[in-house]
PDB file of N, CA and C in Angstrom:
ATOM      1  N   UNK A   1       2.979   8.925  22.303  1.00  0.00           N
ATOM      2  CA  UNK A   1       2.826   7.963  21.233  1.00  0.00           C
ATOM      3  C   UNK A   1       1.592   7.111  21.515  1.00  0.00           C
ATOM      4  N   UNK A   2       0.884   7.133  20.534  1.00  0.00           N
ATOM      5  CA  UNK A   2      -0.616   6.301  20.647  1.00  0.00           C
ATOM      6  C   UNK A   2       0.205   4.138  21.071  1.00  0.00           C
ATOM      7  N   UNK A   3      -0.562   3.410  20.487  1.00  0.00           N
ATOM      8  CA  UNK A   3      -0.481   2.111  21.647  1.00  0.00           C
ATOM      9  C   UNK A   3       0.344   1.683  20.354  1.00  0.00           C
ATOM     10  N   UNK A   4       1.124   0.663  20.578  1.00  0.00           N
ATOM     11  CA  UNK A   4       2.266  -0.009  19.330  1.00  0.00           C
ATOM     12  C   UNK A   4       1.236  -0.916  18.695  1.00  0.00           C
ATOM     13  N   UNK A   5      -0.028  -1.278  19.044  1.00  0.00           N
ATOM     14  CA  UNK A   5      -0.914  -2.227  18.221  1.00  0.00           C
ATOM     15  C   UNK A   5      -1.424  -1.354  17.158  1.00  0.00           C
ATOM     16  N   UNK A   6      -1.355  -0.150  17.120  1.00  0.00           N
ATOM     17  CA  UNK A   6      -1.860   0.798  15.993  1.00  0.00           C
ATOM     18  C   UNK A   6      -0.661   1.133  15.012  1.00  0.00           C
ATOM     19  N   UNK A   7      -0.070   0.258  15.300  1.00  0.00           N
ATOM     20  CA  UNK A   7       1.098   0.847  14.230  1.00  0.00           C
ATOM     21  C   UNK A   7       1.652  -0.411  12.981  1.00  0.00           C
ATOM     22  N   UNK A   8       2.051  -0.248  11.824  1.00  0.00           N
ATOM     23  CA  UNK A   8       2.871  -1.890  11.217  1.00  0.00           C
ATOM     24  C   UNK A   8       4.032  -1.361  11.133  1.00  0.00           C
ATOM     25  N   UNK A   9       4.701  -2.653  10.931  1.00  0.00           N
ATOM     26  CA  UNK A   9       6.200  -2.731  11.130  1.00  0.00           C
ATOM     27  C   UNK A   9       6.896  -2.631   9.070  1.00  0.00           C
ATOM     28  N   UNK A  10       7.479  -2.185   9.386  1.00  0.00           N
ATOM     29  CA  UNK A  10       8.216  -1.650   7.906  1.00  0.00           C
ATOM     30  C   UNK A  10       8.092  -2.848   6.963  1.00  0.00           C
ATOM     31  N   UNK A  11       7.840  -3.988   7.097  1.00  0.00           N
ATOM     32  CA  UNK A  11       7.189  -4.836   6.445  1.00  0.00           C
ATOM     33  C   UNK A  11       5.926  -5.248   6.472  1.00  0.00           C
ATOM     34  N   UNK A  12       5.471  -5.242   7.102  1.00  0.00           N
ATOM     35  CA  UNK A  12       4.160  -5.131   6.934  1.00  0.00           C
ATOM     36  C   UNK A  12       3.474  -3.947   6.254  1.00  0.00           C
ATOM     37  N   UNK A  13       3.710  -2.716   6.399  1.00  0.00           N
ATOM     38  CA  UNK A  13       3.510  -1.573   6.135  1.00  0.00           C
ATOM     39  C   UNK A  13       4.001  -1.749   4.291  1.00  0.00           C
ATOM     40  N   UNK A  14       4.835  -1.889   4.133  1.00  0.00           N
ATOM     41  CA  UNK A  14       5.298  -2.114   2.794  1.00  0.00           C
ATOM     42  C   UNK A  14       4.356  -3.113   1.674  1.00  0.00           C
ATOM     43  N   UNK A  15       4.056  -4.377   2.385  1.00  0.00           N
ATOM     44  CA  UNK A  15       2.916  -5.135   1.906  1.00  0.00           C
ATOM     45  C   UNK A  15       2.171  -4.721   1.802  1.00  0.00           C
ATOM     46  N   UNK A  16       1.528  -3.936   2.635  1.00  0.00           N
ATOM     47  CA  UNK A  16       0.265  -3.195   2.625  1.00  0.00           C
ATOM     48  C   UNK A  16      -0.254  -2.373   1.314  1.00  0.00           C
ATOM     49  N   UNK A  17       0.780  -1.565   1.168  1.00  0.00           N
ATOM     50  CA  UNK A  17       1.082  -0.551   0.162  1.00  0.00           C
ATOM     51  C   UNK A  17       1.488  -1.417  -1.456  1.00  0.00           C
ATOM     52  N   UNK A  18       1.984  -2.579  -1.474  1.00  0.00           N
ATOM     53  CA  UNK A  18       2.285  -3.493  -2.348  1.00  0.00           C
ATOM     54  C   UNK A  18       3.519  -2.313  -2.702  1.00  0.00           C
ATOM     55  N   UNK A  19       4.854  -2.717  -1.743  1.00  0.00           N
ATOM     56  CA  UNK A  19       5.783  -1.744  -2.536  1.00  0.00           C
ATOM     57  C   UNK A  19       6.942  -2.207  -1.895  1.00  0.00           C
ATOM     58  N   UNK A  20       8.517  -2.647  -2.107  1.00  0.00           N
ATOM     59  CA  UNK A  20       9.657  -3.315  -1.063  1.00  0.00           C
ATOM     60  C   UNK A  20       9.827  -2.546   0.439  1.00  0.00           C
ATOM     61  N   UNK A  21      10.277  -3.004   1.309  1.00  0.00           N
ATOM     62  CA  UNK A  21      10.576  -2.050   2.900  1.00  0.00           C
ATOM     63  C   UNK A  21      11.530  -1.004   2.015  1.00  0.00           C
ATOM     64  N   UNK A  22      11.993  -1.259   1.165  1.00  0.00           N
ATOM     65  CA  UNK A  22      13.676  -0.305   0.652  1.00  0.00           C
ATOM     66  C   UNK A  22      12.555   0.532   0.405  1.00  0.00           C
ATOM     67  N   UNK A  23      11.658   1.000  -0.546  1.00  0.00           N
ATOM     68  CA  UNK A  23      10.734   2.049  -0.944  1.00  0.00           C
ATOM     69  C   UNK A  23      10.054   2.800  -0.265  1.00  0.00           C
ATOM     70  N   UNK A  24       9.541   2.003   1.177  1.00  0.00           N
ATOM     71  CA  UNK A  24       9.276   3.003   1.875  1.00  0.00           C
ATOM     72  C   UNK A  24      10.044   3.986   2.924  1.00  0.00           C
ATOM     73  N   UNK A  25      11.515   3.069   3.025  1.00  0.00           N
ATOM     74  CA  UNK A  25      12.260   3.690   3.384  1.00  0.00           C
ATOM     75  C   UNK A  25      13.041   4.820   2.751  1.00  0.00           C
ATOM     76  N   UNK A  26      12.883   5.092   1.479  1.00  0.00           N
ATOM     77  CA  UNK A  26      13.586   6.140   0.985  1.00  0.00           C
ATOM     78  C   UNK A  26      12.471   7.095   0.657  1.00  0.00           C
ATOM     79  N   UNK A  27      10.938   6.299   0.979  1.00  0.00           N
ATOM     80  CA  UNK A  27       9.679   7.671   0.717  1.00  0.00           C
ATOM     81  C   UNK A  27       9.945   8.484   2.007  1.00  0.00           C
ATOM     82  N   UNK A  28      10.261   7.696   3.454  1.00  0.00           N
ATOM     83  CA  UNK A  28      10.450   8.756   4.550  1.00  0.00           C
ATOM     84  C   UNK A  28      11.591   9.462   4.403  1.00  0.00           C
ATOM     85  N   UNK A  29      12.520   8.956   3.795  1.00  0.00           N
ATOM     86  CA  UNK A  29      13.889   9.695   3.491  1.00  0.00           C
ATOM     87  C   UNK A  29      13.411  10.966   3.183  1.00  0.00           C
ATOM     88  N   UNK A  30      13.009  10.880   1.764  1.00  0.00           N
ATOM     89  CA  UNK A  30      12.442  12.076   0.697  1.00  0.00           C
ATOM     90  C   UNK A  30      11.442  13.210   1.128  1.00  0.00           C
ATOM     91  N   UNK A  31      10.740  12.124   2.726  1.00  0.00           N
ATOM     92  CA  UNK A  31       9.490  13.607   3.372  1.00  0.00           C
ATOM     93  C   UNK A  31       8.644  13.225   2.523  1.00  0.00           C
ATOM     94  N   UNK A  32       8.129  12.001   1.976  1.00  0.00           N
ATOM     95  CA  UNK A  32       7.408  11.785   1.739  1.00  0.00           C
ATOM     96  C   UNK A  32       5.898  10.544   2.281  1.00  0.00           C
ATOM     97  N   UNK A  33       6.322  10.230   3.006  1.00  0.00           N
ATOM     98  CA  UNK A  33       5.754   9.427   4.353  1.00  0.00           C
ATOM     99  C   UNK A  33       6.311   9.769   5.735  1.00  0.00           C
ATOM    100  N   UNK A  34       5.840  10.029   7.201  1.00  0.00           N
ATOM    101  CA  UNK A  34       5.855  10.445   8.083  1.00  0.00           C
ATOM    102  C   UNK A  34       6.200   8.472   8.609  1.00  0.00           C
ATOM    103  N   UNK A  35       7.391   8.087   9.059  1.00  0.00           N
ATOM    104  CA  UNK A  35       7.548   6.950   9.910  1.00  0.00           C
ATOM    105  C   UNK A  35       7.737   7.729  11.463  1.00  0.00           C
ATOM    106  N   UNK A  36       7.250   6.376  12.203  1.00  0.00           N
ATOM    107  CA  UNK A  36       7.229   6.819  13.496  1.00  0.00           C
ATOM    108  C   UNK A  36       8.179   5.731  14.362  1.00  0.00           C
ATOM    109  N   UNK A  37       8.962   6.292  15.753  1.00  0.00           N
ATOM    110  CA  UNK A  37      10.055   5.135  15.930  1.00  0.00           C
ATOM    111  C   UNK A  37       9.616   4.088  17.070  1.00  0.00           C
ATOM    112  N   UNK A  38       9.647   3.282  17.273  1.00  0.00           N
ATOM    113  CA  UNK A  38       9.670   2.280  18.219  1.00  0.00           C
ATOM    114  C   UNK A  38      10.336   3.066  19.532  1.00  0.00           C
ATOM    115  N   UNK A  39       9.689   3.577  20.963  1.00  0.00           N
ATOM    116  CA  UNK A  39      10.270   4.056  21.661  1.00  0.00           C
ATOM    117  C   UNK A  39      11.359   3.266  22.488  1.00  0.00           C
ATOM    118  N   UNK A  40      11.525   1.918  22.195  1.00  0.00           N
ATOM    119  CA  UNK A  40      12.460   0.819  23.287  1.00  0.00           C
ATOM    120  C   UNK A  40      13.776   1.198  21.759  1.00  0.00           C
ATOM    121  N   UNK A  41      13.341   0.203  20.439  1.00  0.00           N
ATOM    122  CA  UNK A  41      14.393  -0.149  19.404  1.00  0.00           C
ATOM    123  C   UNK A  41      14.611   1.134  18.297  1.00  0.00           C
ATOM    124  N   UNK A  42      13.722   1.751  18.310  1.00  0.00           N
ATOM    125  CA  UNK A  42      14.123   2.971  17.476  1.00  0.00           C
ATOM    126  C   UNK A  42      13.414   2.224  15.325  1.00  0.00           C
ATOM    127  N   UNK A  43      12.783   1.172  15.613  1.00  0.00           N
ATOM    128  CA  UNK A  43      12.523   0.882  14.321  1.00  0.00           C
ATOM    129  C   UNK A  43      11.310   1.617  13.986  1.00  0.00           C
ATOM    130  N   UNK A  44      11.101   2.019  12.463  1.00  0.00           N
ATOM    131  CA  UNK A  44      10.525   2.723  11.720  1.00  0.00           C
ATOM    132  C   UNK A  44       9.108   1.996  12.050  1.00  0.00           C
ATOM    133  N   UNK A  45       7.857   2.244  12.359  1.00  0.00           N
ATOM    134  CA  UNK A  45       6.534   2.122  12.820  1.00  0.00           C
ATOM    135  C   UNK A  45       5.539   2.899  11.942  1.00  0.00           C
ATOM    136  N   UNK A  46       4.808   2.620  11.037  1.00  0.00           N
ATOM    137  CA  UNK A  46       3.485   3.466  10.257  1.00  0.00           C
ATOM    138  C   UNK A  46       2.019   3.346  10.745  1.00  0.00           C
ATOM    139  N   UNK A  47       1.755   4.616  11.018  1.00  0.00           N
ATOM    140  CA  UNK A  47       0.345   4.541  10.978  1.00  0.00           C
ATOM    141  C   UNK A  47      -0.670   3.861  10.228  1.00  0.00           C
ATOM    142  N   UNK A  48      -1.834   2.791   9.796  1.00  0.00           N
ATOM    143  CA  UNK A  48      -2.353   2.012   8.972  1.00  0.00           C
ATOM    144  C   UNK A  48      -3.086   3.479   8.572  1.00  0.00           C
ATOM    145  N   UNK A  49      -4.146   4.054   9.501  1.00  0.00           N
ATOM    146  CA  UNK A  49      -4.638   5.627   9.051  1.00  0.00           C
ATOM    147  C   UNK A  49      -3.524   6.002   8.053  1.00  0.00           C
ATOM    148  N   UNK A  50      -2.329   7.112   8.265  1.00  0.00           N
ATOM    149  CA  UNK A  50      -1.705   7.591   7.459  1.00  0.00           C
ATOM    150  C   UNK A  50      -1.127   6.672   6.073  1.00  0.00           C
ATOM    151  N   UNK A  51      -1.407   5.041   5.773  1.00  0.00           N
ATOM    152  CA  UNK A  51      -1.264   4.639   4.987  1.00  0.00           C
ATOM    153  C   UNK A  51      -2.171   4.890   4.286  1.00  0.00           C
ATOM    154  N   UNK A  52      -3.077   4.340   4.753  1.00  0.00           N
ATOM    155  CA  UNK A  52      -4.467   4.605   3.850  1.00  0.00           C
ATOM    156  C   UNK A  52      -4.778   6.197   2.952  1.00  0.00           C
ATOM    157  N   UNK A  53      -4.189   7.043   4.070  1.00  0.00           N
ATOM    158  CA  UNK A  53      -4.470   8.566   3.181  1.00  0.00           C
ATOM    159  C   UNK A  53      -3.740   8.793   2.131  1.00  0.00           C
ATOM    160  N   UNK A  54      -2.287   8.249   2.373  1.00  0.00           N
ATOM    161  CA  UNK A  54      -1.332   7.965   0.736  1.00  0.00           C
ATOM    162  C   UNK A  54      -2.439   7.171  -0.478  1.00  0.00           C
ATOM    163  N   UNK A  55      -2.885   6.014   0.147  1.00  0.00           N
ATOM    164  CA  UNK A  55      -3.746   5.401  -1.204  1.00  0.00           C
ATOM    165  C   UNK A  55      -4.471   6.156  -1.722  1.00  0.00           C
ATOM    166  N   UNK A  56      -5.405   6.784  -0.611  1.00  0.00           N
ATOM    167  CA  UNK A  56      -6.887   7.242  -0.650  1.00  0.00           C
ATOM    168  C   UNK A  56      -6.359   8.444  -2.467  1.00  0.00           C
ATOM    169  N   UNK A  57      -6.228   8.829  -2.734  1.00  0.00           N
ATOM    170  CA  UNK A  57      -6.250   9.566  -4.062  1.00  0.00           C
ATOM    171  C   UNK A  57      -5.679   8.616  -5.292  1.00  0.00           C
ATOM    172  N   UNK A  58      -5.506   7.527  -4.894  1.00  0.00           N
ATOM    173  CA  UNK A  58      -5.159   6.435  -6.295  1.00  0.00           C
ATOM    174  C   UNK A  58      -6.573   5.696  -5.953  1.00  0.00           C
ATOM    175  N   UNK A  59      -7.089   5.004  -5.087  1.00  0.00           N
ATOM    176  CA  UNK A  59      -8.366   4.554  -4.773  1.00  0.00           C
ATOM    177  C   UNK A  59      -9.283   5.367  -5.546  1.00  0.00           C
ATOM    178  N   UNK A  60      -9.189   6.611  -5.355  1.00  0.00           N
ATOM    179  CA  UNK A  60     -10.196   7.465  -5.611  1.00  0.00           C
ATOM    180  C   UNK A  60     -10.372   7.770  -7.877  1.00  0.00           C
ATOM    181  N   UNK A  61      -9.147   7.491  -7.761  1.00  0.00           N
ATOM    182  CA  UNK A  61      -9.117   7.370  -9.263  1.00  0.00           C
ATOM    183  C   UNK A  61      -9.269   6.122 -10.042  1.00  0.00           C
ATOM    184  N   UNK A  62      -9.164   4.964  -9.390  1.00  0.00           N
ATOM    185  CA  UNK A  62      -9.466   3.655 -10.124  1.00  0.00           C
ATOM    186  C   UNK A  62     -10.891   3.486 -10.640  1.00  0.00           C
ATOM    187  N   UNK A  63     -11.532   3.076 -11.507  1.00  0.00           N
ATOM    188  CA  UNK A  63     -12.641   2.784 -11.808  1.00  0.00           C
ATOM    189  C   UNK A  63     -12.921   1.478 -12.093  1.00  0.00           C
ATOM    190  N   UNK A  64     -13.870   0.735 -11.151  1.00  0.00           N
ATOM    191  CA  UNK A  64     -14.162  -0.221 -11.249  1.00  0.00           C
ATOM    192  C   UNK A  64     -15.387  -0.722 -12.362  1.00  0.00           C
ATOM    193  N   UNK A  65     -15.381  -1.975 -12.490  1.00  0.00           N
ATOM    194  CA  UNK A  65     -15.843  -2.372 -13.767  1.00  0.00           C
ATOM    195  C   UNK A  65     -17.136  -3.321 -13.027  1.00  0.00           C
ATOM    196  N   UNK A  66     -18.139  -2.869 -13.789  1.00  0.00           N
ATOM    197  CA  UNK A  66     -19.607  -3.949 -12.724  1.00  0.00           C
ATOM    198  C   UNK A  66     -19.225  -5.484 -13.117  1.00  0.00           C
ATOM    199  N   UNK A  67     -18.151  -5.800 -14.055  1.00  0.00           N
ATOM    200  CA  UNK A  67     -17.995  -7.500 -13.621  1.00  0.00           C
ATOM    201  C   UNK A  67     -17.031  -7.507 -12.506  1.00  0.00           C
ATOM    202  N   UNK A  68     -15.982  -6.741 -12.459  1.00  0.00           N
ATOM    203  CA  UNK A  68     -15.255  -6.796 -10.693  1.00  0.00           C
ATOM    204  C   UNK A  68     -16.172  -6.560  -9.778  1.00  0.00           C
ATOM    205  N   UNK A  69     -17.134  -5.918  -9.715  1.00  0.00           N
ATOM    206  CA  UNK A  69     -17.778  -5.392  -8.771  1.00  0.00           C
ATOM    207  C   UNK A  69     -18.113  -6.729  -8.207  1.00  0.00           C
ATOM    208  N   UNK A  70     -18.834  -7.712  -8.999  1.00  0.00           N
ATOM    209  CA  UNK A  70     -19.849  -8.993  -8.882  1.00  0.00           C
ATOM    210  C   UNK A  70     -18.453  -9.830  -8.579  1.00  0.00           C
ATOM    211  N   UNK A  71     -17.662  -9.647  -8.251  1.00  0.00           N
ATOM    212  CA  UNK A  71     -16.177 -10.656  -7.821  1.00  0.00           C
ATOM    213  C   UNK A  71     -15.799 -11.505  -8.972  1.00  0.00           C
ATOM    214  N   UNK A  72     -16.089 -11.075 -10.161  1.00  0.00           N
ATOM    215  CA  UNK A  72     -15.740 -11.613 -11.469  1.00  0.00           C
ATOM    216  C   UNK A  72     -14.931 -11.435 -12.097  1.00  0.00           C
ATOM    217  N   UNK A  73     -13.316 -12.109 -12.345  1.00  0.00           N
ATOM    218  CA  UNK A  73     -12.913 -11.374 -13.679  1.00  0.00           C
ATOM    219  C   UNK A  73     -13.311 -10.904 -14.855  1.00  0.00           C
ATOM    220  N   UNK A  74     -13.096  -9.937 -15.472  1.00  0.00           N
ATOM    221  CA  UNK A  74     -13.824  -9.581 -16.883  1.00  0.00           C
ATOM    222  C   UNK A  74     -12.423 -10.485 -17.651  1.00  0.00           C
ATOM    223  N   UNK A  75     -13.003 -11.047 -18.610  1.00  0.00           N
ATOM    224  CA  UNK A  75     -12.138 -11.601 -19.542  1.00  0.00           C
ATOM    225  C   UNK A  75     -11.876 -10.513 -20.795  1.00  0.00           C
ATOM    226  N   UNK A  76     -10.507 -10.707 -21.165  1.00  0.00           N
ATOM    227  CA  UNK A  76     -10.284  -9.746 -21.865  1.00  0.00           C
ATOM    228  C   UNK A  76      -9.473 -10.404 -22.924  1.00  0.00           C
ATOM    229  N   UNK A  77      -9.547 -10.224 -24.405  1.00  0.00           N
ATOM    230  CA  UNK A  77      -8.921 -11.060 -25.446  1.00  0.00           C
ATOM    231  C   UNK A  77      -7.750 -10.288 -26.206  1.00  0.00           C
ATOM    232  N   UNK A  78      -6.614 -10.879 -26.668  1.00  0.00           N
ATOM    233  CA  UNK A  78      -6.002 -10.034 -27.317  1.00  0.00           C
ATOM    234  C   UNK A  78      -6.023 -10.497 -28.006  1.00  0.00           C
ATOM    235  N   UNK A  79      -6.505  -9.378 -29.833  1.00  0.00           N
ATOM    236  CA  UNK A  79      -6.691 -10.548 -30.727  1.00  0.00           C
ATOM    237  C   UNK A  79      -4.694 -10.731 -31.317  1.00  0.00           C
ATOM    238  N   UNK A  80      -4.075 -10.113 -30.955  1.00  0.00           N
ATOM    239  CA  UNK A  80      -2.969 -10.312 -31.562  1.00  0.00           C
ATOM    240  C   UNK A  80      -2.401 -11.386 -30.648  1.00  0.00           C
ATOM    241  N   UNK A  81      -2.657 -11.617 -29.628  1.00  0.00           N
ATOM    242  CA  UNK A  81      -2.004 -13.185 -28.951  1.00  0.00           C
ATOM    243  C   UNK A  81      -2.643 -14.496 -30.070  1.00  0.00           C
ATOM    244  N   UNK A  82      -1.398 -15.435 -30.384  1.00  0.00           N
ATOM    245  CA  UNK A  82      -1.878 -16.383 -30.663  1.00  0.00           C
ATOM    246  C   UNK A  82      -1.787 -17.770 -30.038  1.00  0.00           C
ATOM    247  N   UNK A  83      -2.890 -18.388 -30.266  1.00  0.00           N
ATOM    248  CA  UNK A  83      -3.063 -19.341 -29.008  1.00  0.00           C
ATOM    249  C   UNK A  83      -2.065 -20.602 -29.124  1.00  0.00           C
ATOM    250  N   UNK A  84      -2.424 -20.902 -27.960  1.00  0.00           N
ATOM    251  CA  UNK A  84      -0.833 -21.852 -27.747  1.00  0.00           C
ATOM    252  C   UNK A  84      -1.272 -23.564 -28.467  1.00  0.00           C
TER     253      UNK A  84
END
């Protein structure tokens, strides 16, 4: 097992991902994320690498907008909202 500083803890790991600990616990259920165990407590441990490769194909599909780019919100209007 590589060093426990390379690893997050099922909450952290979950934040990461913006998703509850319950979700990623039933993605390793499903074989769909690889958790790794704490060799003393046996708790669920993720690679930040193997997180990132789950994103990496939603990353890869987002398209950013050159006013996000410039750290700007783009304002966006709905004309059917009416104002308060």
């Amino acid at each position: 097992m590589d060093k426990l500083k390379d690893f997050l803890r099922i909450s952290e790991a979950a934040e990461y991902l913006g998703v509850s600990p319950n979700t990623l616990r039933n993605w390793e259920n499903a074989g769909k994320i690889a958790a790794h165990r704490h060799p003393v407590n046996g708790y669920r441990l993720f690679k930040q690498e193997e997180l990132d490769e789950l994103l990496r194909p939603i990353q890869s599909s987002e398209v950013v907008e050159p006013d996000e780019e410039a750290g700007k919100k783009k304002q966006t209007s709905n004309p059917n909202k009416k104002p308060r």
